[in-house]
N, C-alpha and C. Protein backbone atom coordinates (compact mmCIF):
# COMPACT_ATOMS: atom_id res chain seq x y z
N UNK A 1 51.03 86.97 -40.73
CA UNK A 1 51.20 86.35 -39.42
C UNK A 1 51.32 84.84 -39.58
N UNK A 2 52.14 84.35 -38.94
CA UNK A 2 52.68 82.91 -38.76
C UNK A 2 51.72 82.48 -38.30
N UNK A 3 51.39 80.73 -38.20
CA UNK A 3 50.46 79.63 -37.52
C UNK A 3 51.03 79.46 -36.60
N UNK A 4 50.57 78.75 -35.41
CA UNK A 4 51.32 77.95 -33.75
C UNK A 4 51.08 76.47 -34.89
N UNK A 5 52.76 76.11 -34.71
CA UNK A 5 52.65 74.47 -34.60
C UNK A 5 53.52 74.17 -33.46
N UNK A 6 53.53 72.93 -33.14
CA UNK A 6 53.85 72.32 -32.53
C UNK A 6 55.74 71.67 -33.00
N UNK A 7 56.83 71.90 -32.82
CA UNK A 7 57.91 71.63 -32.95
C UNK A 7 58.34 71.14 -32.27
N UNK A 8 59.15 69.86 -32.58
CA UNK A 8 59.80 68.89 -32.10
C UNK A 8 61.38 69.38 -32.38
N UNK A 9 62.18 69.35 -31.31
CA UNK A 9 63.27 68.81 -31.06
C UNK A 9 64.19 67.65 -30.81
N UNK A 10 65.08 67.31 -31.47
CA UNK A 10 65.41 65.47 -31.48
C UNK A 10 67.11 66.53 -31.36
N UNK A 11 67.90 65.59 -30.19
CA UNK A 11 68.96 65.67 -30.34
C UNK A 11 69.89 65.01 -29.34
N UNK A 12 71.23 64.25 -29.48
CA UNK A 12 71.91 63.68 -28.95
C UNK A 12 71.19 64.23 -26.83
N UNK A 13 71.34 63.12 -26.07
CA UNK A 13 71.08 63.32 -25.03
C UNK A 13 72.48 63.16 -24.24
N UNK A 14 73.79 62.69 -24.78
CA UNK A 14 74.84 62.37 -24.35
C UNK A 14 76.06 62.61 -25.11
N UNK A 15 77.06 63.16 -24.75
CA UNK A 15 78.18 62.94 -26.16
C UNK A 15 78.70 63.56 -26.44
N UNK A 16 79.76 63.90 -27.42
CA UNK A 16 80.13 64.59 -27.76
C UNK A 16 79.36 66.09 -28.34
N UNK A 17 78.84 65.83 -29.25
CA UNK A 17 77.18 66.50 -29.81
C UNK A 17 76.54 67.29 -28.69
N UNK A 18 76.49 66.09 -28.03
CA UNK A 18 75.38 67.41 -27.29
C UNK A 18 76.45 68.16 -25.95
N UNK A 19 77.59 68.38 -25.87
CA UNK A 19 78.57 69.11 -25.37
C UNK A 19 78.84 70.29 -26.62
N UNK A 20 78.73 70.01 -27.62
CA UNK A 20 78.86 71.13 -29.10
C UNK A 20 77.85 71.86 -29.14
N UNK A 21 76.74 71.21 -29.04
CA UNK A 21 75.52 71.64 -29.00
C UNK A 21 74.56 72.17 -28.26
N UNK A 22 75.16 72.56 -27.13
CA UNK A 22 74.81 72.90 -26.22
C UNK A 22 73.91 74.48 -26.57
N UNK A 23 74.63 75.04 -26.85
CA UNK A 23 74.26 77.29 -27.11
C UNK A 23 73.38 76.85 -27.98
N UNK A 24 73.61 76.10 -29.20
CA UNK A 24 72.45 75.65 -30.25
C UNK A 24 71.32 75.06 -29.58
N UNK A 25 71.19 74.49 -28.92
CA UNK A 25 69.87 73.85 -28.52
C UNK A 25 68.97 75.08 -27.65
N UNK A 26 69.82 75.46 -26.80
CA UNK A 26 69.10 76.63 -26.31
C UNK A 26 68.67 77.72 -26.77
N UNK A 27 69.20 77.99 -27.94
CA UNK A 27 69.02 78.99 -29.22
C UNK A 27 67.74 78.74 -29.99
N UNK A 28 67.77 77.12 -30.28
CA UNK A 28 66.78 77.08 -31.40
C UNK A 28 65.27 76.91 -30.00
N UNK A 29 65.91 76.50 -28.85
CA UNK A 29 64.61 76.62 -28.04
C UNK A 29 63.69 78.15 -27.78
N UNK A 30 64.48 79.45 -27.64
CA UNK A 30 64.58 80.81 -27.79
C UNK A 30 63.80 81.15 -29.00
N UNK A 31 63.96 80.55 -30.19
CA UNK A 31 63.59 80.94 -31.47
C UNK A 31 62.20 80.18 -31.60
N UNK A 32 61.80 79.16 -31.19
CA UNK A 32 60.66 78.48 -31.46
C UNK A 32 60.01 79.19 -30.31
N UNK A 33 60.10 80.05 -28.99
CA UNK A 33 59.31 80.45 -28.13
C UNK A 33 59.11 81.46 -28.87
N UNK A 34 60.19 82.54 -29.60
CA UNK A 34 59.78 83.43 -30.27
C UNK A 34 58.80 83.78 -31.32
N UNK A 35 59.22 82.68 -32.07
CA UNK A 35 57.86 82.20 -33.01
C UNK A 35 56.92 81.94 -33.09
N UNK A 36 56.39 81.70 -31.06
CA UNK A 36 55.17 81.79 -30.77
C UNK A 36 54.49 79.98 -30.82
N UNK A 37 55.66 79.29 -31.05
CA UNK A 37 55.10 77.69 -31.16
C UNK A 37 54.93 77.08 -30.00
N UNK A 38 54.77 76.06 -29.96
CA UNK A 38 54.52 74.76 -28.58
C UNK A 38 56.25 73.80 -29.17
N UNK A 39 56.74 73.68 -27.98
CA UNK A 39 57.81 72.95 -28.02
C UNK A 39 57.39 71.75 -27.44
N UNK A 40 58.35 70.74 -28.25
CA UNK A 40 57.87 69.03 -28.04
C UNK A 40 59.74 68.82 -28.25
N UNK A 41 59.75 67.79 -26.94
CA UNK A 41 60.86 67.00 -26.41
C UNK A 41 60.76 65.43 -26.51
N UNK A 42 61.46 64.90 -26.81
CA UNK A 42 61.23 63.33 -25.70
C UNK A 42 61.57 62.87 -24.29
N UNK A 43 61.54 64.67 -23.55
CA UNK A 43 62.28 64.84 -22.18
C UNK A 43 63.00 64.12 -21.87
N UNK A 44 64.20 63.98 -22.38
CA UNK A 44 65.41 63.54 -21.87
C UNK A 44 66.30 64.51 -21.47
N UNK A 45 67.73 64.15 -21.42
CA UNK A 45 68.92 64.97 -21.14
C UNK A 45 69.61 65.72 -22.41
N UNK A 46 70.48 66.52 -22.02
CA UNK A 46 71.35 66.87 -23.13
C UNK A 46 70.74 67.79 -24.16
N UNK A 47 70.55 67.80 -25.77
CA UNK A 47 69.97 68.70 -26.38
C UNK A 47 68.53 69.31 -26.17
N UNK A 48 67.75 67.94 -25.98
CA UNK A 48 66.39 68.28 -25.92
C UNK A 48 66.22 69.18 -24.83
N UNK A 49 66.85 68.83 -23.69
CA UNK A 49 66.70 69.47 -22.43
C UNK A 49 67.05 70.97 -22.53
N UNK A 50 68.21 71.08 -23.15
CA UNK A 50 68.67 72.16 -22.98
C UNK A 50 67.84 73.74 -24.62
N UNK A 51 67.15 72.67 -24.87
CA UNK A 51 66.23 73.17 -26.18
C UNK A 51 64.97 73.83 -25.10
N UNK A 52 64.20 72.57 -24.33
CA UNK A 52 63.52 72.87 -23.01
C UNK A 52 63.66 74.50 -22.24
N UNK A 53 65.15 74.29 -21.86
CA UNK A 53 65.55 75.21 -20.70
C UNK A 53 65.24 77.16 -20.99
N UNK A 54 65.95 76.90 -23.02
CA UNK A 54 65.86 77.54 -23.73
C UNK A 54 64.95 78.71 -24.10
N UNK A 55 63.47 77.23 -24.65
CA UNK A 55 62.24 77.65 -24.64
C UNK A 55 61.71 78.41 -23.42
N UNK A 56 62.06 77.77 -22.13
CA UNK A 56 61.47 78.47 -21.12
C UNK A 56 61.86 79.90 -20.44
N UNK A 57 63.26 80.55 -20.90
CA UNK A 57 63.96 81.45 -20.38
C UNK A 57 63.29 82.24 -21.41
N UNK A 58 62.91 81.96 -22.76
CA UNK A 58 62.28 82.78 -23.61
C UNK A 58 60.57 82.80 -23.77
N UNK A 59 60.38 82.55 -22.44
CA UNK A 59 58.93 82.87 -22.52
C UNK A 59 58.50 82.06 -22.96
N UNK A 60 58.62 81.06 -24.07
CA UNK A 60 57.87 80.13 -24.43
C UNK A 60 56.08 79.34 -23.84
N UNK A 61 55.28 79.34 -24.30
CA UNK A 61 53.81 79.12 -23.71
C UNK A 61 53.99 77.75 -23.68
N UNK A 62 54.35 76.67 -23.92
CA UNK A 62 53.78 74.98 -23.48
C UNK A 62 55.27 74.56 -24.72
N UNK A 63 55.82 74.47 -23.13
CA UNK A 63 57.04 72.75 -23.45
C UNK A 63 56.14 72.08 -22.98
N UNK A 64 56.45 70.94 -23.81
CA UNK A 64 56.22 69.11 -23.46
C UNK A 64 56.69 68.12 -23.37
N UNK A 65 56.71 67.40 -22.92
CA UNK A 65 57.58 66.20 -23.47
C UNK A 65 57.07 65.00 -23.39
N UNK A 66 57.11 64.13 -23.70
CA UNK A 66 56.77 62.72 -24.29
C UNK A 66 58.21 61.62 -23.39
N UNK A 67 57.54 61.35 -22.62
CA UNK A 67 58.79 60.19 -21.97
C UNK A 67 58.50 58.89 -21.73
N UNK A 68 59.16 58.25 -22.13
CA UNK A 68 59.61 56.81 -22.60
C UNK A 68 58.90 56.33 -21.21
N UNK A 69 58.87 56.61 -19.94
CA UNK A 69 58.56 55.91 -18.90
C UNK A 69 57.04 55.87 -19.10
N UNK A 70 56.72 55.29 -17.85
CA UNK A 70 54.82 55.00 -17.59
C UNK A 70 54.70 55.96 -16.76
N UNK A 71 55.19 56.02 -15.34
CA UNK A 71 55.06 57.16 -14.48
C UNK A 71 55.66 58.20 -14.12
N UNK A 72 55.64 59.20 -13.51
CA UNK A 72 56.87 59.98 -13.25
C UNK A 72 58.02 60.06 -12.22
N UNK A 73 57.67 58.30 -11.85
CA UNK A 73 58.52 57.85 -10.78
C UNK A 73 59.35 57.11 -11.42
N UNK A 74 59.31 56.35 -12.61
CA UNK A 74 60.31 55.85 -13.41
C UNK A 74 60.49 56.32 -14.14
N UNK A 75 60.22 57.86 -14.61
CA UNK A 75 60.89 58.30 -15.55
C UNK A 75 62.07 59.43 -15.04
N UNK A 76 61.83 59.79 -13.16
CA UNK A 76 62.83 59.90 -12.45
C UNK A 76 63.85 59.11 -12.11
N UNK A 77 63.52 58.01 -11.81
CA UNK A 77 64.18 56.81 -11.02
C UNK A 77 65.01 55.99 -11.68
N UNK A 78 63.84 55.58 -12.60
CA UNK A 78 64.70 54.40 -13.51
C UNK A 78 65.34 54.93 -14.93
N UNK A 79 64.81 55.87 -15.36
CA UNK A 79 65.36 56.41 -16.76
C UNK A 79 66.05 57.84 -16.17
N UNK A 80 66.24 58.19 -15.29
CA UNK A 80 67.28 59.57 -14.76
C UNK A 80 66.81 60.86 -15.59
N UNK A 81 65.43 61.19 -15.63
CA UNK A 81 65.28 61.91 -17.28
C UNK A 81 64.67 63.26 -16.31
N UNK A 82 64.87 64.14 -16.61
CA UNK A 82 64.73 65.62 -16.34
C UNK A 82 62.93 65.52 -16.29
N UNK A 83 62.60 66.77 -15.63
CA UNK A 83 60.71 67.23 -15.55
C UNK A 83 60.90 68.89 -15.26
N UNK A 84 62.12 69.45 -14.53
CA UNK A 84 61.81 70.85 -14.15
C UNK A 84 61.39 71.81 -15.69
N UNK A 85 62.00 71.35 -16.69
CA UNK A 85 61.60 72.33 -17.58
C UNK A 85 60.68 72.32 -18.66
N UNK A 86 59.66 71.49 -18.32
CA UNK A 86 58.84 71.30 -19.21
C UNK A 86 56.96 71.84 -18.38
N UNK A 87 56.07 72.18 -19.57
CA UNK A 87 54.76 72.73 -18.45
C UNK A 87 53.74 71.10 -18.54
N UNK A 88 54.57 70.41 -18.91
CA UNK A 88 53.58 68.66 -19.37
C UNK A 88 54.39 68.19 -19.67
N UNK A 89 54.78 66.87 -19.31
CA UNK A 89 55.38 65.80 -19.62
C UNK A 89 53.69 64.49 -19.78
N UNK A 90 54.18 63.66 -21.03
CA UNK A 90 53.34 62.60 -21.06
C UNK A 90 54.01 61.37 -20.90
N UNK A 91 53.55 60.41 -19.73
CA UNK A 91 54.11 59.35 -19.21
C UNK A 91 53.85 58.31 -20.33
N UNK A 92 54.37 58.03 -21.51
CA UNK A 92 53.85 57.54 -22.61
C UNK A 92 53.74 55.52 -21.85
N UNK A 93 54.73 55.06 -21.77
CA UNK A 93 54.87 53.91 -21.28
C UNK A 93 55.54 52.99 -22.24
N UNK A 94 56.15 53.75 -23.68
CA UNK A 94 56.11 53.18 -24.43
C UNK A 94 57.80 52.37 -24.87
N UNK A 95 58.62 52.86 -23.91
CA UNK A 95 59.88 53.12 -24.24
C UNK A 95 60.31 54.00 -24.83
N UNK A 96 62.06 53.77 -25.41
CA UNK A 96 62.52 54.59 -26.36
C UNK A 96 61.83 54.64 -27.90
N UNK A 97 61.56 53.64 -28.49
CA UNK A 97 61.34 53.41 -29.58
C UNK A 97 59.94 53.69 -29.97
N UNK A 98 58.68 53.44 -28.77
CA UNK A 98 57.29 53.88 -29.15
C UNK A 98 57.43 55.10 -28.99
N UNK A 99 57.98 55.93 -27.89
CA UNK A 99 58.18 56.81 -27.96
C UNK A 99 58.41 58.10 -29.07
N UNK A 100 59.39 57.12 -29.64
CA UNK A 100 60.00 58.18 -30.40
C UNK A 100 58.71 58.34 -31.69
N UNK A 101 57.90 57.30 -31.76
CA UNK A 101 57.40 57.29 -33.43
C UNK A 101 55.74 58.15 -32.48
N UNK A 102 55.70 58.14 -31.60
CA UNK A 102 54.50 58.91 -31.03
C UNK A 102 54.97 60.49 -31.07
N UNK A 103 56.19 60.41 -30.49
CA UNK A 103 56.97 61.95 -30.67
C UNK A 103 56.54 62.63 -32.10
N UNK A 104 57.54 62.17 -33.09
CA UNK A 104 57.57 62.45 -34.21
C UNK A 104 56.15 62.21 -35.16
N UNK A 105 55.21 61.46 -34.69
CA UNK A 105 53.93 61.87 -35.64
C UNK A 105 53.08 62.63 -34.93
N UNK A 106 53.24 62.78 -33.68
CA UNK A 106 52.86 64.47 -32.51
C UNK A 106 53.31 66.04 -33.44
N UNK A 107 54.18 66.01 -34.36
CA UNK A 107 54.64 67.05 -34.21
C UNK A 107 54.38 67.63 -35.50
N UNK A 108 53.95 68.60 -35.67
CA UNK A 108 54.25 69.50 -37.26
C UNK A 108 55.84 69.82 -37.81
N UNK A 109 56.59 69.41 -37.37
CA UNK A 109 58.21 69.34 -37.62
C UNK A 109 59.17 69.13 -36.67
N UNK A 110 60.07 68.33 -37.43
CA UNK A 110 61.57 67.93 -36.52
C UNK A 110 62.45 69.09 -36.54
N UNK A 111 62.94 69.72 -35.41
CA UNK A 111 64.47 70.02 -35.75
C UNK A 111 65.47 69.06 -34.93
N UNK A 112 66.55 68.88 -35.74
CA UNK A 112 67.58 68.08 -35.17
C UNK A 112 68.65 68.61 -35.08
N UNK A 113 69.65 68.25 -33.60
CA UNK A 113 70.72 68.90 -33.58
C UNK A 113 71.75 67.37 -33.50
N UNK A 114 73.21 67.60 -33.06
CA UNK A 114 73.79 66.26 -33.15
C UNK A 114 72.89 65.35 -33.27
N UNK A 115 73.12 64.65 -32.24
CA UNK A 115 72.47 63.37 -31.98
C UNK A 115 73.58 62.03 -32.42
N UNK A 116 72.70 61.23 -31.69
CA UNK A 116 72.77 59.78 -31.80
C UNK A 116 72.04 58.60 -32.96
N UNK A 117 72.22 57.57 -32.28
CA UNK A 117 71.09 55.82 -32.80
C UNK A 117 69.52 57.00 -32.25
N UNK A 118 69.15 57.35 -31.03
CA UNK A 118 68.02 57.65 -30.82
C UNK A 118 67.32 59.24 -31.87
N UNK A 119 68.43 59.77 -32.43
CA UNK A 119 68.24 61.38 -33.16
C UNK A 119 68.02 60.60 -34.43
N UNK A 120 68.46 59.51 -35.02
CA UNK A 120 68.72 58.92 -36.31
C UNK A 120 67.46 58.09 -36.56
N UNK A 121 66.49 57.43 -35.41
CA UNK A 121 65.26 56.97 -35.41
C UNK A 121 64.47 57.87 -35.45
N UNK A 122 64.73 59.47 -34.62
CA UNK A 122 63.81 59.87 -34.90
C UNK A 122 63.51 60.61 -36.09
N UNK A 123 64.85 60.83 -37.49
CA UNK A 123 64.57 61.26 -38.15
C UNK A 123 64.22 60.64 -39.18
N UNK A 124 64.29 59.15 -39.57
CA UNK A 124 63.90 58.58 -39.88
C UNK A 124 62.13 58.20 -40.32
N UNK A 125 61.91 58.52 -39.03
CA UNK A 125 60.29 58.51 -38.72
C UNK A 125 59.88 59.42 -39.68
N UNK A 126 60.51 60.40 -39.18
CA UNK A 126 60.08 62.20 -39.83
C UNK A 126 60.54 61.67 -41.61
N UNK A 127 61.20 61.38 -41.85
CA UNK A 127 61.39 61.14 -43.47
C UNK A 127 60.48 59.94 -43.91
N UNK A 128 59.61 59.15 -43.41
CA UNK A 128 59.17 58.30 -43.85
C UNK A 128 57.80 58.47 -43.41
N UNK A 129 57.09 59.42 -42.56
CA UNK A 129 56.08 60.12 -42.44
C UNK A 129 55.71 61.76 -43.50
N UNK A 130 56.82 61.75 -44.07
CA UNK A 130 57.03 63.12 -44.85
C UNK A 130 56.73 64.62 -43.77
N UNK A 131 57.45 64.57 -42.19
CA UNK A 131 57.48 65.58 -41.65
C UNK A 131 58.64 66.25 -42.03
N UNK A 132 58.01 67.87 -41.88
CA UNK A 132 59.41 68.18 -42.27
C UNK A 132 59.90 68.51 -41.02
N UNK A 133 61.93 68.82 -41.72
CA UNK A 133 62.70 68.43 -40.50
C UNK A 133 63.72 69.55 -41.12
N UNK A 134 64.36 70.36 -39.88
CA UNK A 134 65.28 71.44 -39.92
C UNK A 134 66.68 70.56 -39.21
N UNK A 135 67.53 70.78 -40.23
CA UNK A 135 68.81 70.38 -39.35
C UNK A 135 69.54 71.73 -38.69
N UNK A 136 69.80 71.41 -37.96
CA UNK A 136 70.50 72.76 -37.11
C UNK A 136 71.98 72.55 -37.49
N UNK A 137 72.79 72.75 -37.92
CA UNK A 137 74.38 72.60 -38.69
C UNK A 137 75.02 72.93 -37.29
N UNK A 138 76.23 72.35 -36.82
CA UNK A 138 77.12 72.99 -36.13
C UNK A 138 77.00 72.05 -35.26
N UNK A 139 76.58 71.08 -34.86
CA UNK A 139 77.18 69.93 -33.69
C UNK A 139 77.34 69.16 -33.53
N UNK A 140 77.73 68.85 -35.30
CA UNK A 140 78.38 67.55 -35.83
C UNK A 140 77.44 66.18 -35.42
N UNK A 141 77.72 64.65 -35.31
CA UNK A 141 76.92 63.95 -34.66
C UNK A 141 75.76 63.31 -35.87
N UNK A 142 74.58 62.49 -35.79
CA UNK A 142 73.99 62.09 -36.85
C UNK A 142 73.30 62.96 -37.78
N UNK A 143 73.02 64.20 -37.19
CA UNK A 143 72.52 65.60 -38.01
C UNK A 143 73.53 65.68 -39.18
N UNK A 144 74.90 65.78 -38.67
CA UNK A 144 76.10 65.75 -40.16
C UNK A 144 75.59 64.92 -40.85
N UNK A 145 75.07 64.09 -41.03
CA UNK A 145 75.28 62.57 -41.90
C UNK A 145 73.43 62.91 -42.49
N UNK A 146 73.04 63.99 -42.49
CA UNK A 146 71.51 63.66 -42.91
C UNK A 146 71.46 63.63 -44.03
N UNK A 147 72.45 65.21 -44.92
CA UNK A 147 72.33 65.04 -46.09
C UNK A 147 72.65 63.94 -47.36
N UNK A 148 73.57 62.80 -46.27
CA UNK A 148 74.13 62.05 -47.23
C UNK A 148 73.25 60.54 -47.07
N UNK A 149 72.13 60.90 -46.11
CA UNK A 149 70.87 59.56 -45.55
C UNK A 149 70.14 59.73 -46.59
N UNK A 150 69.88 61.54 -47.09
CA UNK A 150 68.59 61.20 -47.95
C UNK A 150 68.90 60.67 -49.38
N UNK A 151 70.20 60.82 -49.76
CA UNK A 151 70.81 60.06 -51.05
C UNK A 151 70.51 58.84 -51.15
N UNK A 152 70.28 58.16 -49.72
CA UNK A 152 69.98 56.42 -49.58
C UNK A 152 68.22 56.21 -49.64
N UNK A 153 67.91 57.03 -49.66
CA UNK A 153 66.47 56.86 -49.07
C UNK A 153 65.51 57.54 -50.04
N UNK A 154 65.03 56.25 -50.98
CA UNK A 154 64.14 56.75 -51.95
C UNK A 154 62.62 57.06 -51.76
N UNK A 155 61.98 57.00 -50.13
CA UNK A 155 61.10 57.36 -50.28
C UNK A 155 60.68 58.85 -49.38
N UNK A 156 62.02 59.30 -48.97
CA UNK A 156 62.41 60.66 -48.27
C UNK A 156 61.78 61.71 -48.92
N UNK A 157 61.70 63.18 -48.56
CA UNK A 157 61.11 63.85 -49.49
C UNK A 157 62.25 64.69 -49.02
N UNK A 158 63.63 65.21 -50.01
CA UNK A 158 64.09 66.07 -49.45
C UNK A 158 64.14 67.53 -49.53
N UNK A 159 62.88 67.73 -50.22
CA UNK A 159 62.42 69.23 -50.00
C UNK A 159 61.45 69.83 -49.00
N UNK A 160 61.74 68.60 -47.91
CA UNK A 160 61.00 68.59 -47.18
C UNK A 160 61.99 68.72 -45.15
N UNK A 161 63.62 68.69 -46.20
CA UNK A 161 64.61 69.01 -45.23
C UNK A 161 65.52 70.66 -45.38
N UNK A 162 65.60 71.47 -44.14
CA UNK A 162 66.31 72.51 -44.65
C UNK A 162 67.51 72.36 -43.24
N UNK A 163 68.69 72.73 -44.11
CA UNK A 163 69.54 73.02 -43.38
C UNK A 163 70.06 74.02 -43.44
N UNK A 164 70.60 74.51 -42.17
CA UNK A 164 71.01 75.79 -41.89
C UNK A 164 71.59 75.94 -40.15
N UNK A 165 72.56 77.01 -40.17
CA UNK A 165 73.41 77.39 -39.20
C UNK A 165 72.59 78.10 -38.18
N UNK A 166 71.62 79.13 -38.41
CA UNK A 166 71.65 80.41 -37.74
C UNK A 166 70.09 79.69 -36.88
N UNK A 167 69.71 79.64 -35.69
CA UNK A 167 68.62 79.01 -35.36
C UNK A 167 67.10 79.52 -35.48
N UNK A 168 67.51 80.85 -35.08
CA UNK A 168 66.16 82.03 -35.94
C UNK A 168 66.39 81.83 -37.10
N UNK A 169 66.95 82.01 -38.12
CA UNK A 169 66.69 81.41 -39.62
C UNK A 169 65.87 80.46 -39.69
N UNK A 170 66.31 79.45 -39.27
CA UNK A 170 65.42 78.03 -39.26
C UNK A 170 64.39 77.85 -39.09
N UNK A 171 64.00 78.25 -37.87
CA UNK A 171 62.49 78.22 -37.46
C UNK A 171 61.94 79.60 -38.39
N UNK A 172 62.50 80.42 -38.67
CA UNK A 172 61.54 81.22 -39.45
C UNK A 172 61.12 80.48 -41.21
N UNK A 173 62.38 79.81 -41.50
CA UNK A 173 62.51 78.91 -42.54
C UNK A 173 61.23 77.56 -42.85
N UNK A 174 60.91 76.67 -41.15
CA UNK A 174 60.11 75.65 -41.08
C UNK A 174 59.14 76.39 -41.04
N UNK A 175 58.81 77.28 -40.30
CA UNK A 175 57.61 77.89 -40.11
C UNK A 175 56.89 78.56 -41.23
N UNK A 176 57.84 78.94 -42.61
CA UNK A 176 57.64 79.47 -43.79
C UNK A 176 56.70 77.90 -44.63
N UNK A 177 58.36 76.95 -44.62
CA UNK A 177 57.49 75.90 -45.30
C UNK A 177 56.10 75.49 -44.48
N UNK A 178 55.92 75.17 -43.55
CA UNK A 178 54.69 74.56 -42.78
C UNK A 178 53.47 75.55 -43.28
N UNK A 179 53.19 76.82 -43.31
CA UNK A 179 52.58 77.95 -43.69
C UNK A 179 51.84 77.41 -44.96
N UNK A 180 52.88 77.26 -45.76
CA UNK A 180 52.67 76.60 -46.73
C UNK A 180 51.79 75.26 -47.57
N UNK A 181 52.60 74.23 -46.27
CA UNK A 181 51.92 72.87 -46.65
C UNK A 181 50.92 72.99 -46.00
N UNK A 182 50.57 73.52 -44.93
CA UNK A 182 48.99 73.58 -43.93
C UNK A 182 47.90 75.14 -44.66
N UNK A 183 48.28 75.61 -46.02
CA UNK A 183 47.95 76.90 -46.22
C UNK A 183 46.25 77.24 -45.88
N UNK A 184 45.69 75.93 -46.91
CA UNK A 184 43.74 75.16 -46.91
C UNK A 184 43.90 74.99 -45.18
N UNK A 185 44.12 74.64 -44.46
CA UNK A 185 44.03 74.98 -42.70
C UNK A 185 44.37 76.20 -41.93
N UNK A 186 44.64 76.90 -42.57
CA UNK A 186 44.96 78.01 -41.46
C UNK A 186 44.57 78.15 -40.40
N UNK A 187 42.72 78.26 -40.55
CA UNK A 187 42.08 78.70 -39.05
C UNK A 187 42.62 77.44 -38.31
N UNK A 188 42.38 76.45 -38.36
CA UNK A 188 43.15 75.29 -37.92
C UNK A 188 44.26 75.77 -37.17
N UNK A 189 45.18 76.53 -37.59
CA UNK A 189 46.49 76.19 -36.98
C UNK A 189 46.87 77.95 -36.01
N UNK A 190 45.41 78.98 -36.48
CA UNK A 190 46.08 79.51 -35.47
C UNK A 190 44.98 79.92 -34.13
């Protein structure tokens, strides 16, 4: 039997990417409810959201999300950012950028789909925190470009990145490695 972690989703909120990525995000959201995890957003638009929508059509027990605003009146108002599909949103206050590094050390793993400058910070984080991180293949965008980031990046761990097409693969894949690196915690994690 698998552990509950907590999985993060990072992916383009605008773009080309997250128009590709669309069935994928909702897929890998499906597969992480299946797996029995807690889904983590930076509740925005576009992948994450639709990772959100995903999780929730599949039963999923606790979406979250982490949003850049202070309240949930500017994170309606002034940042235009979604709330119906999540069971908690946290009004972080921090922006995009605190945000994102609160996101990503919140989480027992990244998956990333396209994305952007904001998918590329957050994987960043995740490679320089040594989280591991699933690329989801297929919606082109800064996810394409990961394998050729960790060639630049000598303090990356890249056995600590898996890529792959199929979105149940994946999460059964992170959830294998995590099993693993958390093995001395178990009761911990379930």
């Amino acid at each position: 039997m698998s552990s509950h972690y907590q999985i993060c989703v990072s992916g383009a909120a605008k773009g080309p990417s997250a128009e590709v990525g669309r069935k994928l995000a909702i897929e890998i959201g499906a597969a992480i409810a299946g797996a029995g995890h807690s889904l983590m957003t930076g509740a925005t638009t576009g992948l994450p959201n639709d990772a959100a929508r995903g999780y929730k059509n599949a039963g999923g027990k606790m979406s979250l999300g982490l949003s850049p605003a202070a309240t949930k009146v500017e994170h309606v108002l002034k940042y235009r950012l979604p709330v119906q599909d999540y069971d908690a949103i946290l009004y972080t206050g921090l922006h995009y950028g605190g945000r994102d590094a609160l996101l990503i050390n919140s989480a027992d793993a990244v998956i990333s789909i396209g994305g952007r400058l904001g998918t590329l910070h957050e994987f960043t984080i995740a490679a320089e925190t040594h989280t591991p991180i699933g690329v989801l293949e297929g919606a082109g965008g800064i996810s394409a470009q990961i394998e050729g980031l960790l060639k630049l990046l000598p303090n990356a761990k890249p056995e600590l990145v898996i890529f792959e097409e199929d979105p149940d693969e994946l999460i059964t894949k992170i959830t294998k490695l995590l099993d693993k690196l958390h093995s001395h915690y178990r009761s911990i994690y379930n």
